[in-house]
Protein backbone atom coordinates (compact mmCIF):
# COMPACT_ATOMS: atom_id res chain seq x y z
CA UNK A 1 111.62 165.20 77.77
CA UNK A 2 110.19 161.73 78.85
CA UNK A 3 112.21 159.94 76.41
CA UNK A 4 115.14 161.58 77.26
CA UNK A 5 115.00 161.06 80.89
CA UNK A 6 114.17 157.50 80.05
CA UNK A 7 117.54 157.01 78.12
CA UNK A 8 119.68 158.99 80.34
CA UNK A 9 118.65 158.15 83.85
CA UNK A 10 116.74 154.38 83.24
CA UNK A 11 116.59 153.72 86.61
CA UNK A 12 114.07 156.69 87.20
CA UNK A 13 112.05 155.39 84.84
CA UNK A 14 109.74 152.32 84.79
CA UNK A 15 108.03 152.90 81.57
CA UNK A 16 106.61 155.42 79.13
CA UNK A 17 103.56 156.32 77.73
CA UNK A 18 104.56 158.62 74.48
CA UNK A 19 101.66 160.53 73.13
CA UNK A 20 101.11 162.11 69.93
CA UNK A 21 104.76 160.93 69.33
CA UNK A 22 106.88 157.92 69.41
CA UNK A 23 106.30 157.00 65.68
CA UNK A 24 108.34 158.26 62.76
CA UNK A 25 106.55 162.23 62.20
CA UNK A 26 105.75 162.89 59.06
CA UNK A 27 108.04 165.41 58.50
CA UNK A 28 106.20 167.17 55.48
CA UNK A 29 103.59 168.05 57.94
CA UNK A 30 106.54 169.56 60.35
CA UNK A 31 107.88 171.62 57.87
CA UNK A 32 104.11 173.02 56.78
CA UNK A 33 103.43 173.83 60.74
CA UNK A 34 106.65 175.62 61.07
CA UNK A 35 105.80 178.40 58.85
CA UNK A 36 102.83 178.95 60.81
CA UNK A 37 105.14 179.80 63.85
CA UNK A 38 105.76 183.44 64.84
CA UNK A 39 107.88 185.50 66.95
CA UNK A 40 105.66 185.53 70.13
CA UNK A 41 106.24 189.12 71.13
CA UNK A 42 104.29 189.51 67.64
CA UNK A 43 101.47 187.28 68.13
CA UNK A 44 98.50 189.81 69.74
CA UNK A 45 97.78 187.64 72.14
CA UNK A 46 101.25 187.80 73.37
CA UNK A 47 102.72 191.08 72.64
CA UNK A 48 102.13 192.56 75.83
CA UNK A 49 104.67 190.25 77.83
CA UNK A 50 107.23 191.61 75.82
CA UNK A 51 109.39 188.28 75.12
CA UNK A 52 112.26 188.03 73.24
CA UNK A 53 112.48 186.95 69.49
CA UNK A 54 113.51 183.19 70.97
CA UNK A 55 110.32 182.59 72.19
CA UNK A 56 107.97 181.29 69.00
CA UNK A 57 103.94 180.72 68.93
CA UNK A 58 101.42 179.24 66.37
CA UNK A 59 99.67 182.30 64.27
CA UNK A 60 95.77 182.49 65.46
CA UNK A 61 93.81 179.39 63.90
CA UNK A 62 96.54 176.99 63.51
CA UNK A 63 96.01 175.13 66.53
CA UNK A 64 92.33 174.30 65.48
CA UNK A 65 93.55 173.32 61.83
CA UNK A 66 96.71 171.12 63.26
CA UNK A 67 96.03 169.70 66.40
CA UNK A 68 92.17 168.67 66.12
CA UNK A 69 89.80 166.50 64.76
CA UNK A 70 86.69 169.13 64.66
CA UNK A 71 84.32 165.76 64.79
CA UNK A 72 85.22 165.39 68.47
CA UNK A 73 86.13 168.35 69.71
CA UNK A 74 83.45 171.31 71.30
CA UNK A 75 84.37 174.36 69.37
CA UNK A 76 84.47 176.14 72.85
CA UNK A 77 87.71 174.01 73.79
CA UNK A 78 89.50 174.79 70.33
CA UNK A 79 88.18 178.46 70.83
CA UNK A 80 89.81 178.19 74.29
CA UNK A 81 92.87 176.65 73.21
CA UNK A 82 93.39 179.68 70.81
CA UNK A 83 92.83 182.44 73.25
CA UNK A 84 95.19 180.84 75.72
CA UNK A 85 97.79 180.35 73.74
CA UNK A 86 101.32 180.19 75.23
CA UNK A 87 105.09 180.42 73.67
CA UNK A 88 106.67 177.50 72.67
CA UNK A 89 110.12 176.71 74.69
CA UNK A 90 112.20 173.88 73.56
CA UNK A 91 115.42 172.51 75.14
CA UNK A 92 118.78 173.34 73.45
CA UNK A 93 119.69 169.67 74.04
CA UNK A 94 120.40 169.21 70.68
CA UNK A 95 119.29 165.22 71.36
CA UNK A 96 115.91 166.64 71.90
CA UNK A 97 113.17 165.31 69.58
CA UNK A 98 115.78 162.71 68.37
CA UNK A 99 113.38 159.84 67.84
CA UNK A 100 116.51 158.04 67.01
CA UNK A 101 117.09 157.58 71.26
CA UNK A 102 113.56 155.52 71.45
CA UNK A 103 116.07 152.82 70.50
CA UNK A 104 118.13 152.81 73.79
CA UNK A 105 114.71 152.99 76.21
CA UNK A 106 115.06 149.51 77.82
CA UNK A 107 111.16 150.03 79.52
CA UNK A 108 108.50 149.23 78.44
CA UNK A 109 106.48 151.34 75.95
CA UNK A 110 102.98 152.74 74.96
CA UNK A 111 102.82 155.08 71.99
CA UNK A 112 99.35 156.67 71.87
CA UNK A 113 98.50 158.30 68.35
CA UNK A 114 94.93 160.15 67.45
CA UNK A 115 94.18 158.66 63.52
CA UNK A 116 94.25 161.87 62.31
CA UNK A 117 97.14 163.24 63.75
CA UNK A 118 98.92 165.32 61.17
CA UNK A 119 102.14 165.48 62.61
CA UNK A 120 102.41 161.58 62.91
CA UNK A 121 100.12 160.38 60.29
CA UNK A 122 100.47 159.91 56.72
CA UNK A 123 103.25 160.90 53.99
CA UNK A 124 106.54 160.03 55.23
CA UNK A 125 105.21 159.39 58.66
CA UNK A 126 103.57 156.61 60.26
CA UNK A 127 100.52 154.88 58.70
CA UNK A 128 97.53 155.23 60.50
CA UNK A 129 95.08 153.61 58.55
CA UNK A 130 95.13 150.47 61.54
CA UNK A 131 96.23 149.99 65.00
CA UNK A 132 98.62 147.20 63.31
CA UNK A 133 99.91 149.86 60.70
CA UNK A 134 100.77 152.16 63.55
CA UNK A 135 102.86 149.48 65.41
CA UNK A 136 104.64 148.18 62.27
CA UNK A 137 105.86 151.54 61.65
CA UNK A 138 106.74 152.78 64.96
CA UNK A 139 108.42 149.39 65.80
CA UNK A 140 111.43 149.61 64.07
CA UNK A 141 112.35 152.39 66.27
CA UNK A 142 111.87 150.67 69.53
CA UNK A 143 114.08 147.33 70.75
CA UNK A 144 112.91 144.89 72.09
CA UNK A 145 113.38 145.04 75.45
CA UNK A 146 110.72 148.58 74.87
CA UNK A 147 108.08 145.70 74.59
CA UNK A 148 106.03 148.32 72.55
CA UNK A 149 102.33 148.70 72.22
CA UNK A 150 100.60 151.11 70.03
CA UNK A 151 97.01 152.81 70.78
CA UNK A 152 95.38 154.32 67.86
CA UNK A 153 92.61 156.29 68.54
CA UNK A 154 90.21 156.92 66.17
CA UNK A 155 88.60 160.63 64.98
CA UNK A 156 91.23 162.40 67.11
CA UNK A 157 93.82 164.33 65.90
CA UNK A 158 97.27 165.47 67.65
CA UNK A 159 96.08 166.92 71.03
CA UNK A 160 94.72 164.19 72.84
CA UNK A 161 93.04 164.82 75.58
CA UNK A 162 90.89 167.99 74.42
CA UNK A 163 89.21 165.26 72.28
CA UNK A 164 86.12 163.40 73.45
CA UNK A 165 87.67 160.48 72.73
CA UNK A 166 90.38 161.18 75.53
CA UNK A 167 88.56 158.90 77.77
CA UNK A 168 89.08 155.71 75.51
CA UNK A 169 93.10 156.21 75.93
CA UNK A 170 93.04 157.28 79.54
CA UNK A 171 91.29 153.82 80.48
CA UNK A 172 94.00 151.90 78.19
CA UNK A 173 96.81 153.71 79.42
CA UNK A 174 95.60 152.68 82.97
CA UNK A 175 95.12 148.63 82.04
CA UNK A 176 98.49 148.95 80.30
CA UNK A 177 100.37 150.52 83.63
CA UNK A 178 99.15 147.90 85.59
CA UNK A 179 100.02 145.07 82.99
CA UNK A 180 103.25 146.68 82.09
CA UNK A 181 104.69 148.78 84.54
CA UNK A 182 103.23 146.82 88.10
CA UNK A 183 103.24 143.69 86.63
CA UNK A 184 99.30 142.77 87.19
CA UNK A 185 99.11 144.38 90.54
């Protein structure tokens, strides 16, 4: 949604901080995760709100195997995160998730990746083997006027800040607002 309000109304926006997105997916990965999707008026944990067949959540366990790096995560916030699990909703902008508009953001940009991010990282996505890797690939997408940095953050995996390693990008993305966004300030 970020990105899109960055491309259609620029003068709202005075830069972006993409997470766990902003570099080519690796669309393998996508395809894998979406068979793991179910009706949500299926999913036990949701039957008994009774939405329609639109509405579409992750099967019980998938959010632990996709969106976490088990090395630095408590088990009690992936536990959590599967007991609370909510339908997905996404906008019938058909531009929506077109990484092909990162192109026309004329802010700058931060693109925050955990190096284990299966959705991002690895076969025909971005290579996350380095923070330079990361940037080379995302780059392309980005001109120049994005001014684009790239945070890779090691051990973490798609869901950034259950991770203990959220604190590392929190104090970047801080530095980088002030450098980027107020100039120094």
């Amino acid at each position: 949604m970020a990105r899109m309000v960055a491309v259609k109304h620029p003068d709202a926006v005075d830069g972006l901080i993409l997470t766990g997105e902003g570099a080519p997916p690796n669309l393998t990965a996508f395809e894998e995760m979406f068979h793991l999707y179910m009706p949500a008026g299926q999913h036990p944990l949701l039957a008994w709100r009774r939405l329609d067949d639109g509405y579409l959540a992750l099967r019980t366990g998938a959010k632990t195997d996709w969106f976490y790096d088990r090395r630095t995560t408590e088990p009690h916030v992936m536990l959590r995160d599967e007991l609370t699990t909510e339908p997905s909703v996404y906008p019938t902008d058909p531009a929506y998730g077109d990484i092909s508009l990162n192109g026309r953001i004329r802010d700058p940009v931060l693109v925050v990746v955990g190096q284990n991010d299966r959705l991002i990282c690895g076969g025909q996505g971005a290579d996350c083997s380095t923070p330079a890797a990361l940037k080379a690939a995302a780059a392309p997408l980005y001109g120049p006027q994005a001014r684009l940095e790239t945070l890779l953050i090691p051990a973490t995996g798609h869901s950034l800040n259950m991770h203990r390693t959220a604190p590392a990008w929190y104090a970047y993305a801080q530095d980088w607002t002030k450098r980027r966004v107020y100039g120094g300030r």
